[in-house]
PDB file of N, CA and C in Angstrom:
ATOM      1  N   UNK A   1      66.858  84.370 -43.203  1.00  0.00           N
ATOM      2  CA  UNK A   1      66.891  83.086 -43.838  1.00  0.00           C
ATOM      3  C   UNK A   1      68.291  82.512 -43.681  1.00  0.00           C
ATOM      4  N   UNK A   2      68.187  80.884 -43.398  1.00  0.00           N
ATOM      5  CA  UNK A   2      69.581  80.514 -43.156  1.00  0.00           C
ATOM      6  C   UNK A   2      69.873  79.048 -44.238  1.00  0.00           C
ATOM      7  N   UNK A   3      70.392  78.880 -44.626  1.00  0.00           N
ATOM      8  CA  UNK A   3      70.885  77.213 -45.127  1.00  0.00           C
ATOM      9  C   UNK A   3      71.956  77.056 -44.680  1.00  0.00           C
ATOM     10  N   UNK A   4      72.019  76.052 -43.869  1.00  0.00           N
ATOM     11  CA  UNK A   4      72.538  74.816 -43.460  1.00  0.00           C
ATOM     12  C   UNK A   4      73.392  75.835 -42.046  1.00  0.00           C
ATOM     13  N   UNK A   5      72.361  76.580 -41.417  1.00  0.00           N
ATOM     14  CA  UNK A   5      73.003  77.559 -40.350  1.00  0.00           C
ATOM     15  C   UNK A   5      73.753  78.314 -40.796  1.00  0.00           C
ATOM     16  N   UNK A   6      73.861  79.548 -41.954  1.00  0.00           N
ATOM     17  CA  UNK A   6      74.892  79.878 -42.413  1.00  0.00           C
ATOM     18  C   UNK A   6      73.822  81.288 -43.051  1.00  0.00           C
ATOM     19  N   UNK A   7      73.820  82.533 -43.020  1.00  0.00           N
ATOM     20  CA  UNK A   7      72.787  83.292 -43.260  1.00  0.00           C
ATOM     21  C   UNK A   7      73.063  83.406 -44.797  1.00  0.00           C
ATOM     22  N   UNK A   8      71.732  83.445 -45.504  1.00  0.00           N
ATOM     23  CA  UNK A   8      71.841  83.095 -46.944  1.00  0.00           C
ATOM     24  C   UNK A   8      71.156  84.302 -47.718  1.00  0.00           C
ATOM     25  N   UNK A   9      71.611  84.125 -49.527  1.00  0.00           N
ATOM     26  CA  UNK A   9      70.943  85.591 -49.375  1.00  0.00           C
ATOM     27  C   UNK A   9      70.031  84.793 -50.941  1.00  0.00           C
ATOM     28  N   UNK A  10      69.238  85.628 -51.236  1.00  0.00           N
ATOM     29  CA  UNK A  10      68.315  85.233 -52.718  1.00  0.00           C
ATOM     30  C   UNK A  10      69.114  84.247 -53.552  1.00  0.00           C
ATOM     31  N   UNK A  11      70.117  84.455 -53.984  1.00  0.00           N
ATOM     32  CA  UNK A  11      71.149  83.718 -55.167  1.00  0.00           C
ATOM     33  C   UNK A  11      71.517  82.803 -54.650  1.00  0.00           C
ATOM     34  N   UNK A  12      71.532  82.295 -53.123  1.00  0.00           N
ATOM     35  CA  UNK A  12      72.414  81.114 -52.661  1.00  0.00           C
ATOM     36  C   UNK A  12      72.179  79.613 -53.189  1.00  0.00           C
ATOM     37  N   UNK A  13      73.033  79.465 -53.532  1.00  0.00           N
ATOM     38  CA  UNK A  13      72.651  77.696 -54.220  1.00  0.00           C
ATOM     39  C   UNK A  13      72.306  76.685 -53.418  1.00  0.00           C
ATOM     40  N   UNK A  14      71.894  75.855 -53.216  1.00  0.00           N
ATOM     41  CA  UNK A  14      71.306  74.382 -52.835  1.00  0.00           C
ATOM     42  C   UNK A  14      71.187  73.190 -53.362  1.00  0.00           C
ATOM     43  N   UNK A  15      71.800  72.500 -52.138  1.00  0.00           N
ATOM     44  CA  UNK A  15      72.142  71.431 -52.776  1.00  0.00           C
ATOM     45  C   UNK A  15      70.924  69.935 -51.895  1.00  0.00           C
ATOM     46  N   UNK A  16      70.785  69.350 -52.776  1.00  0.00           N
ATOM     47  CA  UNK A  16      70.279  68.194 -52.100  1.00  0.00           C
ATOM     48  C   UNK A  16      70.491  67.496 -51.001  1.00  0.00           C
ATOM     49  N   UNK A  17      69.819  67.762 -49.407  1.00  0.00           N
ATOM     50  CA  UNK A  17      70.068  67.628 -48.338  1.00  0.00           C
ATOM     51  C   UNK A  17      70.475  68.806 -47.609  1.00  0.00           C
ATOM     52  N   UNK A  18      70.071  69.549 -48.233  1.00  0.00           N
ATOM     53  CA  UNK A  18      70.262  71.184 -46.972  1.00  0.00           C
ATOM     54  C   UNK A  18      69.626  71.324 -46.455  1.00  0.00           C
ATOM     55  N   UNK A  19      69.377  72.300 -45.519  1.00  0.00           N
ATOM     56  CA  UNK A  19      68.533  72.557 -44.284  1.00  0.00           C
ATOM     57  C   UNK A  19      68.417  74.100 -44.430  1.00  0.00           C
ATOM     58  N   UNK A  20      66.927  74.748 -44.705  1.00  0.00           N
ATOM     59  CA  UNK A  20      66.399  75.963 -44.773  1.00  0.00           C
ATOM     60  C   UNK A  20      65.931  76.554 -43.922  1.00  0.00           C
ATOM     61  N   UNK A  21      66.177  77.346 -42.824  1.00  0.00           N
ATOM     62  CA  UNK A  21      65.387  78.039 -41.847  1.00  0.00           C
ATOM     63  C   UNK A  21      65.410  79.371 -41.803  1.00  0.00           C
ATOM     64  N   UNK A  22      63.830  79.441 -42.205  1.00  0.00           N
ATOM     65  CA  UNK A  22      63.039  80.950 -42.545  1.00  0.00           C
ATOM     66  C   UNK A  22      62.038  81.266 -41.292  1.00  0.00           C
ATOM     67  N   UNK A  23      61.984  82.410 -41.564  1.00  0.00           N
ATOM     68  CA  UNK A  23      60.926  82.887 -40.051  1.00  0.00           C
ATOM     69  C   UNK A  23      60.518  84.016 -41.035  1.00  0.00           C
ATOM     70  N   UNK A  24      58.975  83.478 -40.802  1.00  0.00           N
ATOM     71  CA  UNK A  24      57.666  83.688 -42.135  1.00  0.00           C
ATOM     72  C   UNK A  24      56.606  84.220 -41.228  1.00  0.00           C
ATOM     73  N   UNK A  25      56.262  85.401 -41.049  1.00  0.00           N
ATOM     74  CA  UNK A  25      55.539  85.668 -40.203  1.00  0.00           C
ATOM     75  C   UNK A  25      54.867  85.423 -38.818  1.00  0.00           C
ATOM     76  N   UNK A  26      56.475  85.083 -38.055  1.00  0.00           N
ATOM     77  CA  UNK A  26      56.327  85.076 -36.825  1.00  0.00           C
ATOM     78  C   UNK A  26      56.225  83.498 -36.406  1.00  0.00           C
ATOM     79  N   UNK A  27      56.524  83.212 -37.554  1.00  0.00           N
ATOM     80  CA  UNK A  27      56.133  81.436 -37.614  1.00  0.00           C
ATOM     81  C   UNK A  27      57.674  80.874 -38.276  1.00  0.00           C
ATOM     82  N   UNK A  28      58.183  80.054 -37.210  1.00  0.00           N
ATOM     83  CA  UNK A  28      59.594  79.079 -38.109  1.00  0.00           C
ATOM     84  C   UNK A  28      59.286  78.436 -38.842  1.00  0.00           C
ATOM     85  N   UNK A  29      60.234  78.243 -39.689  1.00  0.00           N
ATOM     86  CA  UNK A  29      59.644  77.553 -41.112  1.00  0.00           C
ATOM     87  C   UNK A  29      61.237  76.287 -41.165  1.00  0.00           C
ATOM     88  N   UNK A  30      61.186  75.113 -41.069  1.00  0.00           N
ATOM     89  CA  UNK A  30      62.468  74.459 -41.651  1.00  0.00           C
ATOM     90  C   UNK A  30      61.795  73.691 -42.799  1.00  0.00           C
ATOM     91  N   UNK A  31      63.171  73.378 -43.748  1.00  0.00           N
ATOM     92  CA  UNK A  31      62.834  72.379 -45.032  1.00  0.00           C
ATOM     93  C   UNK A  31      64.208  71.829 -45.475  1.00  0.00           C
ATOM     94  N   UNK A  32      63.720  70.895 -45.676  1.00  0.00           N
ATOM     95  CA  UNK A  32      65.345  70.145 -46.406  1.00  0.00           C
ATOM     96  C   UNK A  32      64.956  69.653 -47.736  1.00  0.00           C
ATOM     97  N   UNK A  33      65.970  70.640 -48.804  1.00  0.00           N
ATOM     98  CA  UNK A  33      65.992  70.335 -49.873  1.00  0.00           C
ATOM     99  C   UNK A  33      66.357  68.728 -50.497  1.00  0.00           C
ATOM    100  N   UNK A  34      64.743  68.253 -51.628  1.00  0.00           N
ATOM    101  CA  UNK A  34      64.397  66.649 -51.308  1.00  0.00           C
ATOM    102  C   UNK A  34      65.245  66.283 -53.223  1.00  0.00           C
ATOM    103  N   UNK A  35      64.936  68.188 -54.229  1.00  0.00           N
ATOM    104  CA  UNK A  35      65.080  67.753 -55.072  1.00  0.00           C
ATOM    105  C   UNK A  35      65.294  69.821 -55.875  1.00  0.00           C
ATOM    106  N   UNK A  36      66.178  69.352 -56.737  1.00  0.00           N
ATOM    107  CA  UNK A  36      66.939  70.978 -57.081  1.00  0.00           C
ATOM    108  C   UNK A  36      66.046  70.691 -58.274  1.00  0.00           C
ATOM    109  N   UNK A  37      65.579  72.067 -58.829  1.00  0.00           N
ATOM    110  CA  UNK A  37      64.770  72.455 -59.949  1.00  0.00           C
ATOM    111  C   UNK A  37      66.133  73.740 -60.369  1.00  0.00           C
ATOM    112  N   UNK A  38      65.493  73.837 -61.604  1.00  0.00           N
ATOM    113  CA  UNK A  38      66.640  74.705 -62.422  1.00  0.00           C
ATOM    114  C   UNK A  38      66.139  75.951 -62.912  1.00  0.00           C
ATOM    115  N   UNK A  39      64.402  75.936 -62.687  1.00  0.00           N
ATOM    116  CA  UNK A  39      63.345  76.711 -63.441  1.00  0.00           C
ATOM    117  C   UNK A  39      62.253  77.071 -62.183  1.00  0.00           C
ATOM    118  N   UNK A  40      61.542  78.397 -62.622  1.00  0.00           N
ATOM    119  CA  UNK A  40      60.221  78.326 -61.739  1.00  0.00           C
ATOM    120  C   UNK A  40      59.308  77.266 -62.368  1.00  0.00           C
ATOM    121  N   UNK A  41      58.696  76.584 -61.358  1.00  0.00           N
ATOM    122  CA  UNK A  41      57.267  75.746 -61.559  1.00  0.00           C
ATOM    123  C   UNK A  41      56.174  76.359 -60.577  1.00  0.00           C
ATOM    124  N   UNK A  42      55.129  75.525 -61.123  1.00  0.00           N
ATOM    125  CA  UNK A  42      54.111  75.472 -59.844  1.00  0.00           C
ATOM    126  C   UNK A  42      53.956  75.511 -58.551  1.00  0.00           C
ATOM    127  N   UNK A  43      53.091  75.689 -57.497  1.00  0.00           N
ATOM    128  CA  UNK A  43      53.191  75.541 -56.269  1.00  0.00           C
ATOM    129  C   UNK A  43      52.973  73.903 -56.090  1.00  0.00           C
ATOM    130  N   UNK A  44      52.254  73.062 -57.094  1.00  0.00           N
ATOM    131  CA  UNK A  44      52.237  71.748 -56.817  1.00  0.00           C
ATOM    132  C   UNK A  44      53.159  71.090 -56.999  1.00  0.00           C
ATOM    133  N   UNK A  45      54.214  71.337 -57.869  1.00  0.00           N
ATOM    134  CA  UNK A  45      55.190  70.461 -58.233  1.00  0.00           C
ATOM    135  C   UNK A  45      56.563  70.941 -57.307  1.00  0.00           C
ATOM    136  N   UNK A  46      56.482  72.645 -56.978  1.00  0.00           N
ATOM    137  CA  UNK A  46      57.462  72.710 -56.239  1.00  0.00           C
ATOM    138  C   UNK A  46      57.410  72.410 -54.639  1.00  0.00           C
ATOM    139  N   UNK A  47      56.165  71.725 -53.918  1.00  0.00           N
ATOM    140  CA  UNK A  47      55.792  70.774 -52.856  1.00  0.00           C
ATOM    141  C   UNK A  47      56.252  69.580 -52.727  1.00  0.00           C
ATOM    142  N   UNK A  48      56.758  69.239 -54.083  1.00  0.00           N
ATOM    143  CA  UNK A  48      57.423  67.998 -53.919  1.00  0.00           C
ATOM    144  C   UNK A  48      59.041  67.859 -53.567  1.00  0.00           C
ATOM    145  N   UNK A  49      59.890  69.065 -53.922  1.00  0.00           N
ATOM    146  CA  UNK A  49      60.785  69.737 -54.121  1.00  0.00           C
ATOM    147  C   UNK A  49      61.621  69.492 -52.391  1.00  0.00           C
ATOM    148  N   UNK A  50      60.865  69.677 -51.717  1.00  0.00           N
ATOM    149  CA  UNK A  50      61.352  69.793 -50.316  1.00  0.00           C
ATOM    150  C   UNK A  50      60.153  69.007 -49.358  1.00  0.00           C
ATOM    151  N   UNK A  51      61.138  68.737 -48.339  1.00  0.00           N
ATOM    152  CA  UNK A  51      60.079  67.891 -47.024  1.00  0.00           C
ATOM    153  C   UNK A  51      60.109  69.056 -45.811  1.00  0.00           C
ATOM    154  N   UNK A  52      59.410  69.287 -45.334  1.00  0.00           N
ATOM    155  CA  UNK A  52      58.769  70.565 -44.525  1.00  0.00           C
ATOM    156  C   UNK A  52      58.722  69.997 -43.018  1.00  0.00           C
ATOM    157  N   UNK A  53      59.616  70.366 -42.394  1.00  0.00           N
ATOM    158  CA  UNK A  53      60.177  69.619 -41.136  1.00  0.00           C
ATOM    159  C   UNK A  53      59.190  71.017 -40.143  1.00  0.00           C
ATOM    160  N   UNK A  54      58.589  71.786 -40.181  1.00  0.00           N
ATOM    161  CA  UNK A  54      58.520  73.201 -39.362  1.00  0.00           C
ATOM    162  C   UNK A  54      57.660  72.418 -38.370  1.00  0.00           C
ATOM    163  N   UNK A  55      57.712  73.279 -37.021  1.00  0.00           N
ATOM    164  CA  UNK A  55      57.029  72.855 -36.197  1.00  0.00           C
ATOM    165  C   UNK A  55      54.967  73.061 -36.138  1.00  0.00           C
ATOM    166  N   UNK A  56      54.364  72.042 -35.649  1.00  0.00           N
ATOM    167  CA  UNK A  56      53.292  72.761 -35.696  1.00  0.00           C
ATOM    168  C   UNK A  56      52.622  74.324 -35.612  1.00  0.00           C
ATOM    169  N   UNK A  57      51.487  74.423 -36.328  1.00  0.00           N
ATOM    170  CA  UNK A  57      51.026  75.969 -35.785  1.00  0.00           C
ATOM    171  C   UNK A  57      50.753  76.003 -34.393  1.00  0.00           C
ATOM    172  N   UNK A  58      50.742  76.817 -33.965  1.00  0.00           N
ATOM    173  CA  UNK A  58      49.919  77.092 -32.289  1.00  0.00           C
ATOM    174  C   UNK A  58      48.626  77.087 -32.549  1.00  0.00           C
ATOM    175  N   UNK A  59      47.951  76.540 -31.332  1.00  0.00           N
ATOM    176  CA  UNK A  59      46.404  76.476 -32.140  1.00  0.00           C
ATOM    177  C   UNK A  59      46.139  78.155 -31.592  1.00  0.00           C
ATOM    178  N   UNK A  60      44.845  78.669 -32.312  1.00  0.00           N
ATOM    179  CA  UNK A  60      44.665  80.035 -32.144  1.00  0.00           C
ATOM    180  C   UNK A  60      43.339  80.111 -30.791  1.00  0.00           C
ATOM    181  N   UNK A  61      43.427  81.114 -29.958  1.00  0.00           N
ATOM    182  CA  UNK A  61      42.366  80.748 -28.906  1.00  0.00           C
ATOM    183  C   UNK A  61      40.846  81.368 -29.633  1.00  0.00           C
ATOM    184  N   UNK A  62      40.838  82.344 -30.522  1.00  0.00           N
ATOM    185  CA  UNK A  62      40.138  83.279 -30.788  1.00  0.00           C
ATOM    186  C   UNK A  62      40.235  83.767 -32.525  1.00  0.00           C
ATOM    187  N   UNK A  63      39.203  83.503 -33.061  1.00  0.00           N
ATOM    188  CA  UNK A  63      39.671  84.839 -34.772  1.00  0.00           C
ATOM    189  C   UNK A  63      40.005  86.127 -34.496  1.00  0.00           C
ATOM    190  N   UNK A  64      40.590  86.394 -35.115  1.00  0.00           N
ATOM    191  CA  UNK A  64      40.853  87.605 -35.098  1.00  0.00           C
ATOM    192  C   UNK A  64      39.555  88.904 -35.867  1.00  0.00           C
ATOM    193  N   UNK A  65      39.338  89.903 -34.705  1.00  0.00           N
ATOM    194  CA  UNK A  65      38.076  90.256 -35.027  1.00  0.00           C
ATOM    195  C   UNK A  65      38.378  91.564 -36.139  1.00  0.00           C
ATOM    196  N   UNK A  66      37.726  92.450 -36.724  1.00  0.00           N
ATOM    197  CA  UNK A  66      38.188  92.693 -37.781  1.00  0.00           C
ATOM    198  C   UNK A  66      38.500  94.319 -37.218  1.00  0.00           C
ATOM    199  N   UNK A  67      39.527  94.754 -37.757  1.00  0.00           N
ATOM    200  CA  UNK A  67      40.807  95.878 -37.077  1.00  0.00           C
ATOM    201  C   UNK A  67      40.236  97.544 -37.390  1.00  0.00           C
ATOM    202  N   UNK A  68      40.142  98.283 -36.597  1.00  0.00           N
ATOM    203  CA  UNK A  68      40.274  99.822 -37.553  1.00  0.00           C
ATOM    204  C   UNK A  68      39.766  99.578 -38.640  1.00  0.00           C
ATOM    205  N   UNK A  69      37.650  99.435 -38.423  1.00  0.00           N
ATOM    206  CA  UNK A  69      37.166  99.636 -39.946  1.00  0.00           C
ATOM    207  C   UNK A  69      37.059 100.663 -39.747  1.00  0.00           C
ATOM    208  N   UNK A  70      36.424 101.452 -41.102  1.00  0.00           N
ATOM    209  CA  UNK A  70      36.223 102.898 -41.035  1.00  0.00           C
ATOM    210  C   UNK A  70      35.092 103.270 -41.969  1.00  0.00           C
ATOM    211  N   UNK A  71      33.823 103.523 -41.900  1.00  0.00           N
ATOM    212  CA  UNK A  71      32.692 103.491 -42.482  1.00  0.00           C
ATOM    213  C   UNK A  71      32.873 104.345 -43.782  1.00  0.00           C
ATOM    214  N   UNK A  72      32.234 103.430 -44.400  1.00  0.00           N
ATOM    215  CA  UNK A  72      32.100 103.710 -45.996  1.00  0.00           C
ATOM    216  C   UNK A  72      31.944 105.042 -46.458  1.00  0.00           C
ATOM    217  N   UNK A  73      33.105 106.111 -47.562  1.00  0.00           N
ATOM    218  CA  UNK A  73      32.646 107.190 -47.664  1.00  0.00           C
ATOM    219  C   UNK A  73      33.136 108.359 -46.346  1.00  0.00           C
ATOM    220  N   UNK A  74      33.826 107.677 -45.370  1.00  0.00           N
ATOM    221  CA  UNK A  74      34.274 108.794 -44.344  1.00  0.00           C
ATOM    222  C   UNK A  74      35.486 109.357 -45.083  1.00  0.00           C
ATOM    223  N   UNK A  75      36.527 109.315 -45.944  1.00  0.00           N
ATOM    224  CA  UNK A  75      37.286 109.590 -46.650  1.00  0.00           C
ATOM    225  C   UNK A  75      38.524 109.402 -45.857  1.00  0.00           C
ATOM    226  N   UNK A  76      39.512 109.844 -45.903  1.00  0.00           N
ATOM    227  CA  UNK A  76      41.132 109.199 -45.871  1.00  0.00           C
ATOM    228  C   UNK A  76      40.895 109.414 -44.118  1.00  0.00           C
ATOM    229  N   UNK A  77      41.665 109.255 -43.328  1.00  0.00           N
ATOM    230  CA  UNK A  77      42.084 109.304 -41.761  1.00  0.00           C
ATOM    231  C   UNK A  77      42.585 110.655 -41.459  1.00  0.00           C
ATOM    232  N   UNK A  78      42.475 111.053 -40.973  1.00  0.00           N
ATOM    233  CA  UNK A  78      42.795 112.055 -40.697  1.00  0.00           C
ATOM    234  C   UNK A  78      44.020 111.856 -39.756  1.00  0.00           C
ATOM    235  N   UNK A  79      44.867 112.964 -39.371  1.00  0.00           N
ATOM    236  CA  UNK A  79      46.160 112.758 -38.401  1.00  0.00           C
ATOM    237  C   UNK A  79      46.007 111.933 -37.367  1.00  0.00           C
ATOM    238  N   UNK A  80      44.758 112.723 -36.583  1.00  0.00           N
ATOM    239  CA  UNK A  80      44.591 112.498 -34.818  1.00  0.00           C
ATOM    240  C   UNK A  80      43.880 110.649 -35.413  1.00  0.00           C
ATOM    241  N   UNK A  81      43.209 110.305 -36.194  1.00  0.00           N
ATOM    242  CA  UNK A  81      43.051 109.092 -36.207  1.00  0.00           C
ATOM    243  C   UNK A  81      43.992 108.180 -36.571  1.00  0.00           C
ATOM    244  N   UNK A  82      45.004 108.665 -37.711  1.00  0.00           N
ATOM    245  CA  UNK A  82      46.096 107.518 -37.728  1.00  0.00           C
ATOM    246  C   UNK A  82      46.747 107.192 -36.135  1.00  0.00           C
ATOM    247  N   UNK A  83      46.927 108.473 -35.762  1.00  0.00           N
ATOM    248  CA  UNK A  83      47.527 108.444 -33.940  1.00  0.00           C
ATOM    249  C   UNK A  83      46.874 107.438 -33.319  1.00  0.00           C
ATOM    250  N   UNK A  84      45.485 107.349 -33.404  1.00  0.00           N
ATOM    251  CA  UNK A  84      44.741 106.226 -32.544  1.00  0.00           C
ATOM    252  C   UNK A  84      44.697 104.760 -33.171  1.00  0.00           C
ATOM    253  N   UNK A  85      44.875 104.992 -34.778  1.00  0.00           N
ATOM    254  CA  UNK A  85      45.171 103.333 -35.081  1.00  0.00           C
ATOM    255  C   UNK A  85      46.955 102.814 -34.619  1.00  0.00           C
ATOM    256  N   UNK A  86      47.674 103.662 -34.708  1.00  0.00           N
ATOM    257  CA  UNK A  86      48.541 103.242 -34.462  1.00  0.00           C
ATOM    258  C   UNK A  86      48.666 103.060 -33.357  1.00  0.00           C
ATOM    259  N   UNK A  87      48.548 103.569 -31.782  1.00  0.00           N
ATOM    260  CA  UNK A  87      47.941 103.194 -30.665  1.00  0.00           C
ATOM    261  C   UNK A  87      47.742 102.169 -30.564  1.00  0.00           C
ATOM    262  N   UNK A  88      46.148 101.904 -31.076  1.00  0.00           N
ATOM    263  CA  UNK A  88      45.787 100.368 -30.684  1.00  0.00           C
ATOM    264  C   UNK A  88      46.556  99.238 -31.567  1.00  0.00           C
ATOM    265  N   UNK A  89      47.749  99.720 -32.655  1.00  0.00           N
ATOM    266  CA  UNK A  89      47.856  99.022 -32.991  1.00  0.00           C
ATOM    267  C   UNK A  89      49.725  97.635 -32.332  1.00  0.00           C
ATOM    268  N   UNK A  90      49.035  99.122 -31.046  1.00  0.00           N
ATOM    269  CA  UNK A  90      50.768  99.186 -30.404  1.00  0.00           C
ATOM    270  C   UNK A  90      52.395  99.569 -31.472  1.00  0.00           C
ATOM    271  N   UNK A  91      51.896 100.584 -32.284  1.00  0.00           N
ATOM    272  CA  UNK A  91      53.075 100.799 -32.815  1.00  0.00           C
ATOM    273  C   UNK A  91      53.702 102.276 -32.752  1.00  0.00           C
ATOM    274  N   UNK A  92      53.501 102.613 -31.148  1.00  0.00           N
ATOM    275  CA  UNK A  92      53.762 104.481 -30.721  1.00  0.00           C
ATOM    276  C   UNK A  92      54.521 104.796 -31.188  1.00  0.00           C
TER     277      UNK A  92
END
């Protein structure tokens, strides 16, 4: 996480007209602070808070189909199978 290009940490203050850039699951995120709150609120009221400059999503070609199920009642994974989820999950 950065404000105003400058790497920032949880406590960093903000000021009206900064520039936030987060990378949120593989996805850039910018925002420029529109309005400082002093308190937690809502997700609706804190939408108003900032203008959300991030670039579009990528459109997706495909859903994602559903990962390493494992039938109901087979009980925990065993070694040699974590080996093969992690495999396909490309994480050798």
């Amino acid at each position: 996480m950065k404000v105003n290009g400058k790497a920032a940490k949880p406590s960093t203050p903000v000021k009206v007209g900064d520039r936030i850039d987060a990378r949120l699951a593989q996805r850039e995120r910018i925002a420029i602070v529109a309005r400082v709150i002093a308190k937690r609120v809502g997700a609706s009221v804190a939408v108003d808070c900032f203008d959300d400059q991030s670039p579009p999503r990528p459109e997706r070609s495909q859903p994602d189909a559903p990962f390493a199920i494992r039938d109901a009642g087979a009980g925990r994974p065993t070694k040699r199978d974590r080996r093969q989820i992690d495999r396909l999950r490309g994480r050798d």
